[in-house]
C-alpha atoms as a PDB file:
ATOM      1  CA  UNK A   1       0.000   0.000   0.000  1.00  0.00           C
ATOM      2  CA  UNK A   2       3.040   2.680   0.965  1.00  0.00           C
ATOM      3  CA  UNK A   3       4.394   1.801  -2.590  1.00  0.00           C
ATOM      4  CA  UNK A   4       1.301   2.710  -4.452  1.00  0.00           C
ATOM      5  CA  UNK A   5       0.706   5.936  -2.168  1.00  0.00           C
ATOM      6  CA  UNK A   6       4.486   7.022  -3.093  1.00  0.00           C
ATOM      7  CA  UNK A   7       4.118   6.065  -6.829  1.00  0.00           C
ATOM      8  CA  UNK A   8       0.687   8.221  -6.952  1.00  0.00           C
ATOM      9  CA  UNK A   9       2.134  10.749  -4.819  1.00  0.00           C
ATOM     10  CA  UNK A  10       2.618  13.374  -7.442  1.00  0.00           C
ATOM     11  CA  UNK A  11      -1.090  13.175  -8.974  1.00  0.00           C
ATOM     12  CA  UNK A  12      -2.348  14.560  -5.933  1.00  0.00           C
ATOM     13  CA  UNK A  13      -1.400  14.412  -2.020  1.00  0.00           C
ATOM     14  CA  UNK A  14      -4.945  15.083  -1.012  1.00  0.00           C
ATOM     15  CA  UNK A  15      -6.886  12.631  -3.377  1.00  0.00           C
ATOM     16  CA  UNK A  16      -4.154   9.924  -2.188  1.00  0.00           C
ATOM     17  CA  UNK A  17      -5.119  11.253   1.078  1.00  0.00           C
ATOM     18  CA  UNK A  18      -8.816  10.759   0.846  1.00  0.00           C
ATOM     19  CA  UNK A  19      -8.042   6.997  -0.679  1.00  0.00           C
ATOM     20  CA  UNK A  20      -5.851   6.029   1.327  1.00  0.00           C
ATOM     21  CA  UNK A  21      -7.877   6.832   4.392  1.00  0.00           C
ATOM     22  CA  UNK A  22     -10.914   5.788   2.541  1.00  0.00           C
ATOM     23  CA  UNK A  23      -9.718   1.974   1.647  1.00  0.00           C
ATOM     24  CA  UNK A  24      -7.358   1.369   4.847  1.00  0.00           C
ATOM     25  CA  UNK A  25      -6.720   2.142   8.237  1.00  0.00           C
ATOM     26  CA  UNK A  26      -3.188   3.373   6.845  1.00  0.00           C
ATOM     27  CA  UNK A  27      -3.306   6.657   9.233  1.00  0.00           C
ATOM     28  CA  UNK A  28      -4.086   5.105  12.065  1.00  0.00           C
ATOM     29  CA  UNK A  29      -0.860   3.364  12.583  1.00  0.00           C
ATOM     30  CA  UNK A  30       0.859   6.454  11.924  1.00  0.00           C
ATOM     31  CA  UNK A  31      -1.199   9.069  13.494  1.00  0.00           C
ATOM     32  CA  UNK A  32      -2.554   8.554  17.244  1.00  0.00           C
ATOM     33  CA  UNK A  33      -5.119  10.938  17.128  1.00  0.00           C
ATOM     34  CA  UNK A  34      -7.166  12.304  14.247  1.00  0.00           C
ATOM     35  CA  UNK A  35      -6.177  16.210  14.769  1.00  0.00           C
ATOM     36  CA  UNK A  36      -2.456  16.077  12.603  1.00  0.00           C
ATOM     37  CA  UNK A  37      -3.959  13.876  10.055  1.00  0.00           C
ATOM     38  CA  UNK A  38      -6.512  16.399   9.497  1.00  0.00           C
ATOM     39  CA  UNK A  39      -4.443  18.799   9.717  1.00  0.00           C
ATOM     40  CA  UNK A  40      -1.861  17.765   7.626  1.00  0.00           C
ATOM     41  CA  UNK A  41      -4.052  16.852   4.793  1.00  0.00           C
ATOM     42  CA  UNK A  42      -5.313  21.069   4.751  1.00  0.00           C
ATOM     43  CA  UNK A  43      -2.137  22.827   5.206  1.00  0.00           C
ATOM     44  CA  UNK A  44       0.850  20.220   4.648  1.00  0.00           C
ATOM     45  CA  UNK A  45      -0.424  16.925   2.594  1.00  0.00           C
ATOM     46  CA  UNK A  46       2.907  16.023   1.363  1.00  0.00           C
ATOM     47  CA  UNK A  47       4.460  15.741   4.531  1.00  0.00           C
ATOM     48  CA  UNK A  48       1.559  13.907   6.118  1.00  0.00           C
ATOM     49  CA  UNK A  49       2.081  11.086   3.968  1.00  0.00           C
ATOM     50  CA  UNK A  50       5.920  10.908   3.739  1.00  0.00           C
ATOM     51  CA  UNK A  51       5.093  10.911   7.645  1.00  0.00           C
ATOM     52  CA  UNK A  52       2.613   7.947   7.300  1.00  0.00           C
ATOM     53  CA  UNK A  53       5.250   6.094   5.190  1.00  0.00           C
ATOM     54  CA  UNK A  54       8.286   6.642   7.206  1.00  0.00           C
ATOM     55  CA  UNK A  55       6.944   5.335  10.547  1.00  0.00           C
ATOM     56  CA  UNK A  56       4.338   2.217   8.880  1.00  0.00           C
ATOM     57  CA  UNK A  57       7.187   1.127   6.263  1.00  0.00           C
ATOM     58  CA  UNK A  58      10.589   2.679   7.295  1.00  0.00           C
ATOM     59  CA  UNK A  59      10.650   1.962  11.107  1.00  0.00           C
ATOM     60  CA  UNK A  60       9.912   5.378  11.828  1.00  0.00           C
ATOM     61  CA  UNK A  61      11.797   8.792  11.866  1.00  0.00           C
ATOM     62  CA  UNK A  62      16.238   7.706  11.972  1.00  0.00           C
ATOM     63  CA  UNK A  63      17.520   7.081   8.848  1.00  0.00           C
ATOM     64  CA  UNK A  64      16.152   6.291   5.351  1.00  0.00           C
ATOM     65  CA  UNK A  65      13.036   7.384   7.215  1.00  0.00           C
ATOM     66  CA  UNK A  66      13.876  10.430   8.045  1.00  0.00           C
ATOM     67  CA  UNK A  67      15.106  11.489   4.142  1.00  0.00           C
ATOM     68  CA  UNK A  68      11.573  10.660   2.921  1.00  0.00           C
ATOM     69  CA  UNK A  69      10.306  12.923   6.264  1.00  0.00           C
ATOM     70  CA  UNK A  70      12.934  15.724   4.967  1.00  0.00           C
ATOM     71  CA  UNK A  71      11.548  15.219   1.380  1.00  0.00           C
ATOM     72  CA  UNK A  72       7.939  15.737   2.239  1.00  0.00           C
ATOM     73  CA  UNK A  73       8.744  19.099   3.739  1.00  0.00           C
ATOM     74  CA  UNK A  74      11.032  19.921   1.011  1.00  0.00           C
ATOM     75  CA  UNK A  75       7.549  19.067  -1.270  1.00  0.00           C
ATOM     76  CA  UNK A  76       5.205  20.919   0.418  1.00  0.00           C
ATOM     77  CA  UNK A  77       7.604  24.185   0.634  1.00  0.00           C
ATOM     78  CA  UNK A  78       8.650  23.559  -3.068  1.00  0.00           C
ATOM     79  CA  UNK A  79       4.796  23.789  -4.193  1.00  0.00           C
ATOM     80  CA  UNK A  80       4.011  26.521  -2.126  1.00  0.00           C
ATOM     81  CA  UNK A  81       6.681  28.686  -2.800  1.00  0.00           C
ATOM     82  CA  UNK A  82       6.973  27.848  -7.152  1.00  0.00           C
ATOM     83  CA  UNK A  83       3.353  29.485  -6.789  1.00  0.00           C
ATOM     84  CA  UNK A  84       3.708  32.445  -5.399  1.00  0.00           C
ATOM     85  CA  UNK A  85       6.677  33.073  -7.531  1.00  0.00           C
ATOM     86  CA  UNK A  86       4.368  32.667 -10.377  1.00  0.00           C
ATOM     87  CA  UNK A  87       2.186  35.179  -9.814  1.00  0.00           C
ATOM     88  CA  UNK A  88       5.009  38.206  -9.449  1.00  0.00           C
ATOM     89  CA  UNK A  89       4.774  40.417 -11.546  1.00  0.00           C
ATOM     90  CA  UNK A  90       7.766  41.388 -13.849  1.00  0.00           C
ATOM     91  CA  UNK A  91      10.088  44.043 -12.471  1.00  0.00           C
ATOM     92  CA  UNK A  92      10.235  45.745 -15.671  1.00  0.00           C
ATOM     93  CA  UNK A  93       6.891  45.884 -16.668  1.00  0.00           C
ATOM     94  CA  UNK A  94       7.304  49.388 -18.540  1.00  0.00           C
ATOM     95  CA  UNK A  95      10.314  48.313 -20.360  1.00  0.00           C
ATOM     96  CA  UNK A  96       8.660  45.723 -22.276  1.00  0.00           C
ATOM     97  CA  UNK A  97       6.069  45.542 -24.587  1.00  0.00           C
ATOM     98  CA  UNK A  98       3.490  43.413 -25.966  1.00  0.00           C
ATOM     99  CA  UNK A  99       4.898  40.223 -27.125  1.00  0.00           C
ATOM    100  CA  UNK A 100       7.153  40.458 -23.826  1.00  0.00           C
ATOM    101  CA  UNK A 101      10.437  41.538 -25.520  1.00  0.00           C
ATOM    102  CA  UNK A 102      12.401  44.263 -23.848  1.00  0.00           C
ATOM    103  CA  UNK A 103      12.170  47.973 -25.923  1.00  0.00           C
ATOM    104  CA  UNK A 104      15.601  49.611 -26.578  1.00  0.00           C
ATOM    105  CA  UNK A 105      15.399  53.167 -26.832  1.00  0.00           C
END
């Protein structure tokens, strides 16, 4: 089940989420109360399932565990931050015109 959650894990955190909780009792080896699962699938969903497959599969959070821990905060940070970038504006917005090349006076 880990395998197929990793291998899916880039379609969508939260629909693997919502299956994986939906056809197993995955979480609740991972998770001892329902609060951080919750909460990890609104504001971190990567992490909450690199979380889920360090300590069911990995033996929990020391070694080989703990790079697939780093790599779902290095995930969730990656997304959020490539989409903020996005949405800058350009610095030289007067300097260039329609078909986005830069004038030279």
């Amino acid at each position: 089940m880990p395998w197929i959650a990793l291998l899916t894990l880039l379609m969508g955190p939260r629909m693997v989420i919502f299956l994986t909780w939906l056809l197993s009792g995955y979480f609740g080896q991972a998770y001892k109360s329902n609060l951080w699962p919750f909460l990890g699938f609104l504001f971190l969903p990567y992490t909450m399932l690199c979380y889920a497959i360090a300590v069911n599969s990995l033996g929990g959070l020391n070694g080989l565990g703990m790079a697939v821990f780093v790599l779902g905060i290095l995930l969730d940070f990656g997304v959020v931050g490539s989409a903020s970038r996005k949405r800058k504006p350009p610095t030289d917005a007067g300097n260039v015109d329609i078909d986005g090349l830069k004038r030279v006076n």
